[in-house]
Protein backbone atom coordinates (compact mmCIF):
# COMPACT_ATOMS: atom_id res chain seq x y z
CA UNK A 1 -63.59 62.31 6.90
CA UNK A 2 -62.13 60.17 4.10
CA UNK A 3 -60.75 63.13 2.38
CA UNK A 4 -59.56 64.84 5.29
CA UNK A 5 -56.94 61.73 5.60
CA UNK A 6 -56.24 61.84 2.12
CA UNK A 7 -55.27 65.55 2.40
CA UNK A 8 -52.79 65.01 5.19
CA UNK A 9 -51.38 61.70 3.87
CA UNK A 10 -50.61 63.94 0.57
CA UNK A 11 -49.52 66.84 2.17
CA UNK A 12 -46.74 64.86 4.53
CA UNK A 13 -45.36 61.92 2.52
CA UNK A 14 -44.35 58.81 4.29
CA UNK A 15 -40.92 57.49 4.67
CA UNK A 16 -42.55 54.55 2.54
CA UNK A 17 -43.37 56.85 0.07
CA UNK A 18 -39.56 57.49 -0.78
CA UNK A 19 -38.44 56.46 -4.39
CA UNK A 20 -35.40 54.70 -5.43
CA UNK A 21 -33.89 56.29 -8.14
CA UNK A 22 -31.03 56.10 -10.29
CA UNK A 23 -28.22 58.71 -10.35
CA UNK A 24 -25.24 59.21 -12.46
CA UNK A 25 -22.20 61.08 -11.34
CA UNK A 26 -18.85 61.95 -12.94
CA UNK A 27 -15.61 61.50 -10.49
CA UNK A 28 -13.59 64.76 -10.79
CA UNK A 29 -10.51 63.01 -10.54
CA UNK A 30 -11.09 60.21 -13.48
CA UNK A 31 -13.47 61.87 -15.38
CA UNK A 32 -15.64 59.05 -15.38
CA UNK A 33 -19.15 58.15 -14.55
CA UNK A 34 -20.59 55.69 -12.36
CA UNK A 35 -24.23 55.74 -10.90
CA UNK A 36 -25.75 54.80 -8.05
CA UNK A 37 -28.81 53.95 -6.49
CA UNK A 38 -30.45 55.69 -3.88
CA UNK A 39 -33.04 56.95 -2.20
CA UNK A 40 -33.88 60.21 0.36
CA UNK A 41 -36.48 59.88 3.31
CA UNK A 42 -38.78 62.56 4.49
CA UNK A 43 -36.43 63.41 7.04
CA UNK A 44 -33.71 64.11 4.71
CA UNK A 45 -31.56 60.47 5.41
CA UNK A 46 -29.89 59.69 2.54
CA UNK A 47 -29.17 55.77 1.21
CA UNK A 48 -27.12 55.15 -1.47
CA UNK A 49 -25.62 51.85 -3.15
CA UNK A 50 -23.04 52.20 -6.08
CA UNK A 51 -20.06 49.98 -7.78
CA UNK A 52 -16.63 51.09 -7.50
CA UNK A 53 -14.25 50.67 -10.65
CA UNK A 54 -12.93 47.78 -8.76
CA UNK A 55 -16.12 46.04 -8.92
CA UNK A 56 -16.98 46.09 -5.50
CA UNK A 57 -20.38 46.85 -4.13
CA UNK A 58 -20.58 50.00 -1.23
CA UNK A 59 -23.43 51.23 0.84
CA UNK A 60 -23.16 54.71 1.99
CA UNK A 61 -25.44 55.72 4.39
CA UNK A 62 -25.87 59.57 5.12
CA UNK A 63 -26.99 62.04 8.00
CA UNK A 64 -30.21 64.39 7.44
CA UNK A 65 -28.87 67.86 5.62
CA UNK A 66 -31.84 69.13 7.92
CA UNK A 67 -29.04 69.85 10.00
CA UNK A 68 -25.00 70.02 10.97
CA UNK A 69 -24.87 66.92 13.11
CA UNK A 70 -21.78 64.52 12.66
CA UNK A 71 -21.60 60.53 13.56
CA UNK A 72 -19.84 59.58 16.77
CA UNK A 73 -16.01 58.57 16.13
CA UNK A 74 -16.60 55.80 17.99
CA UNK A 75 -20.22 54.13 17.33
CA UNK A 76 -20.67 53.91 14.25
CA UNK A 77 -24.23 53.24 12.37
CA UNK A 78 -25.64 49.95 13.33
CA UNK A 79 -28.09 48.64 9.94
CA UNK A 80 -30.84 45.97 9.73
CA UNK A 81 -32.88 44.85 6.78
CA UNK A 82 -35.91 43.29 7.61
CA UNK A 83 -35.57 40.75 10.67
CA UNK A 84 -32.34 39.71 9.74
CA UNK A 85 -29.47 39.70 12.09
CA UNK A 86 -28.23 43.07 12.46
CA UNK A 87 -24.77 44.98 11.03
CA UNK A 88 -22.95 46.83 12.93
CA UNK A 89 -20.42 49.23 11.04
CA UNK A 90 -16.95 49.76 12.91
CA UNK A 91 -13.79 51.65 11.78
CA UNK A 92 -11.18 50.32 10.57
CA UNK A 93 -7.84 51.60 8.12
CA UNK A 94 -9.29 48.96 5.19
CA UNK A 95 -13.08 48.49 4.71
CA UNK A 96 -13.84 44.65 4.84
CA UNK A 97 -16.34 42.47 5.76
CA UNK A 98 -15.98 40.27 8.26
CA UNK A 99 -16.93 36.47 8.04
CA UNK A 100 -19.99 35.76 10.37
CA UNK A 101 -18.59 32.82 12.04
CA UNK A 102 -15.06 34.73 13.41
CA UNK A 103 -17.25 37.94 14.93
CA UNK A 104 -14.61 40.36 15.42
CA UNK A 105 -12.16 41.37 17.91
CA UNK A 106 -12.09 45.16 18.19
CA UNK A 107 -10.28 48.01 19.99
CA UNK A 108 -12.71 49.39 21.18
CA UNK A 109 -12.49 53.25 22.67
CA UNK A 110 -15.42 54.57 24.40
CA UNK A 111 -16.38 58.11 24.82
CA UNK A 112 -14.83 58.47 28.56
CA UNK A 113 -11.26 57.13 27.50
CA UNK A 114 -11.67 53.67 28.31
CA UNK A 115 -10.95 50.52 26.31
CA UNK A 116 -12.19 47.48 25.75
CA UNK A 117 -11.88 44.32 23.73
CA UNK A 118 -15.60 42.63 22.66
CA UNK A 119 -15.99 39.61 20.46
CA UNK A 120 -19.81 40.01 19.54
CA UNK A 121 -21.51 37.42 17.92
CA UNK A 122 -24.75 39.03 18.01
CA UNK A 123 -24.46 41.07 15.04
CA UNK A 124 -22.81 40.27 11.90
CA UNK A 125 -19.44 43.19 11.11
CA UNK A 126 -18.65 45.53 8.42
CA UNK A 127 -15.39 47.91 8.63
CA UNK A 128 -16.76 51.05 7.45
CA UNK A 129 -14.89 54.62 6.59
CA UNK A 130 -15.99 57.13 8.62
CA UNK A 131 -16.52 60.68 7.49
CA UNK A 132 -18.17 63.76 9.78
CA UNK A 133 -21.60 63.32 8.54
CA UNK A 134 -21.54 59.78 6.64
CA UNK A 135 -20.22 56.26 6.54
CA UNK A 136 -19.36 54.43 3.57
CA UNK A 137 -19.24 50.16 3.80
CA UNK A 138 -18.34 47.66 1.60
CA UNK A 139 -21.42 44.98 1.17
CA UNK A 140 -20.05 43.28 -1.95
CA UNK A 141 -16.08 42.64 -2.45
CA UNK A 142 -16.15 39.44 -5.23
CA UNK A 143 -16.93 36.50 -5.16
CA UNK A 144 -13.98 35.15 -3.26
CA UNK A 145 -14.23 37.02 0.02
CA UNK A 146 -16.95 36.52 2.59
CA UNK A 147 -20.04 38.40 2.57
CA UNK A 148 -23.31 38.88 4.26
CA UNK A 149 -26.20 38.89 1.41
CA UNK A 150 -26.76 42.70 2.19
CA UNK A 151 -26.91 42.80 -1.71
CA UNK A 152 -29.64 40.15 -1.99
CA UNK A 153 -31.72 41.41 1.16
CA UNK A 154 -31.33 44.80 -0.42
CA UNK A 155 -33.10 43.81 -3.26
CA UNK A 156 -36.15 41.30 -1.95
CA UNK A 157 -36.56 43.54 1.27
CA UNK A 158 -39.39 45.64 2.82
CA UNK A 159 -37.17 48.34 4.90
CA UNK A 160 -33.51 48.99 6.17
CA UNK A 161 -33.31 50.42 9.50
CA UNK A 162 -29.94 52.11 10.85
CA UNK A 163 -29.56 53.11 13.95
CA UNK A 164 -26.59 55.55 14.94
CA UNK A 165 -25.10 57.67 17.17
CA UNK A 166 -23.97 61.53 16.82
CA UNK A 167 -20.67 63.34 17.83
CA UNK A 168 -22.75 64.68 20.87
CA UNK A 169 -23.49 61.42 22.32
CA UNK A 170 -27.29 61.82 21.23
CA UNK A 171 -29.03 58.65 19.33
CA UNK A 172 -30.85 58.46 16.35
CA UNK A 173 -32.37 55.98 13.96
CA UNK A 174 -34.16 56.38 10.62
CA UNK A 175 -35.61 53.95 8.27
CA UNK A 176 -35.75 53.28 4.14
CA UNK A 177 -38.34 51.95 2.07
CA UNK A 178 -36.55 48.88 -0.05
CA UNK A 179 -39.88 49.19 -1.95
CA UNK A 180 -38.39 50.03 -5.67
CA UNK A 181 -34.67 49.38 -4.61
CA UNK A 182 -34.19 46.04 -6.97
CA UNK A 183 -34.61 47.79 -10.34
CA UNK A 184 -32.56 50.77 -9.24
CA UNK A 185 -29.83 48.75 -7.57
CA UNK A 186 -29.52 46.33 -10.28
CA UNK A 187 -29.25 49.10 -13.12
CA UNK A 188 -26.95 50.62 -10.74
CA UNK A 189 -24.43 47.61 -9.38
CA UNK A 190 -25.39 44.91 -13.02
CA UNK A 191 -25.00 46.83 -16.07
């Protein structure tokens, strides 16, 4: 019997069984190289963290390429490491973070027309750039502006958890392993 659940666990790997890894990439318009960290689940989510040439920290978090599916307009990705209190990712023309004590006031344009104004304290903000099947967020922007320790709870975490919505109005949610994320996210964001 033993064996028979070793077979299975080895023949379908566990999200938990995802490595971190370090890539390097060259930007086609600068020529240069930057690398990031990230890591792929068994379901094909993709979680990268990477330093811009400004020296700020992003998170870009990207749909399965198991399929075409594209992220709501509207809802954006909602992200939680561990227990802590919750991100939720909204658009925005600049990518910020938003201090935890203001909350945010948003525009807010749901998917039959309407609009509202929220000021949610519940969750903690992020103004994120949208693309059709990925968001990008800052999580680090110096040490000046306001931030929410995504950086630190990356590193000393068990698991990330996003959930999200697609263009069709569907939900979804996948998780990350955070188990090898320090030494790839440090080599990545530190060197």
């Amino acid at each position: 019997m033993k064996k028979i659940i070793l077979l299975v666990c080895c023949l379908f790997p566990m999200a938990s069984h995802a490595e971190w890894r370090l890539e390097t990439f060259t930007h086609a318009s600068t020529q240069t190289q930057s690398q990031s960290a990230m890591v792929r689940n068994e379901a094909g989510y993709e979680l990268a963290i990477f330093k811009s040439e400004q020296g700020e920290v992003w998170m870009d978090f990207s749909l399965s390429d198991h399929g075409f599916d594209e992220l709501s307009q509207t809802q954006l990705p909602t992200f939680q490491i561990d227990d802590q209190k919750p991100v939720q990712m909204i658009r925005g023309f600049v990518a910020l973070i938003v201090p935890e004590e203001e909350g945010i006031n948003a525009i807010v344009v749901h998917d039959d027309e309407s609009i509202s104004t929220e000021k949610d304290f519940s969750v903690n903000h992020i103004v994120a750039e949208r693309l059709p099947e990925r968001v990008i967020c800052p999580i680090w922007q110096g040490k000046d502006r306001p931030h929410l320790s995504t950086i630190e709870a990356l590193i000393s975490g068990d698991n990330i958890h996003f959930d999200f919505v697609l263009l069709d109005g569907s939900k979804g949610q996948t998780d990350f392993t955070l188990l090898g994320a320090k030494q790839a996210i440090e080599s990545a964001i530190y060197k």
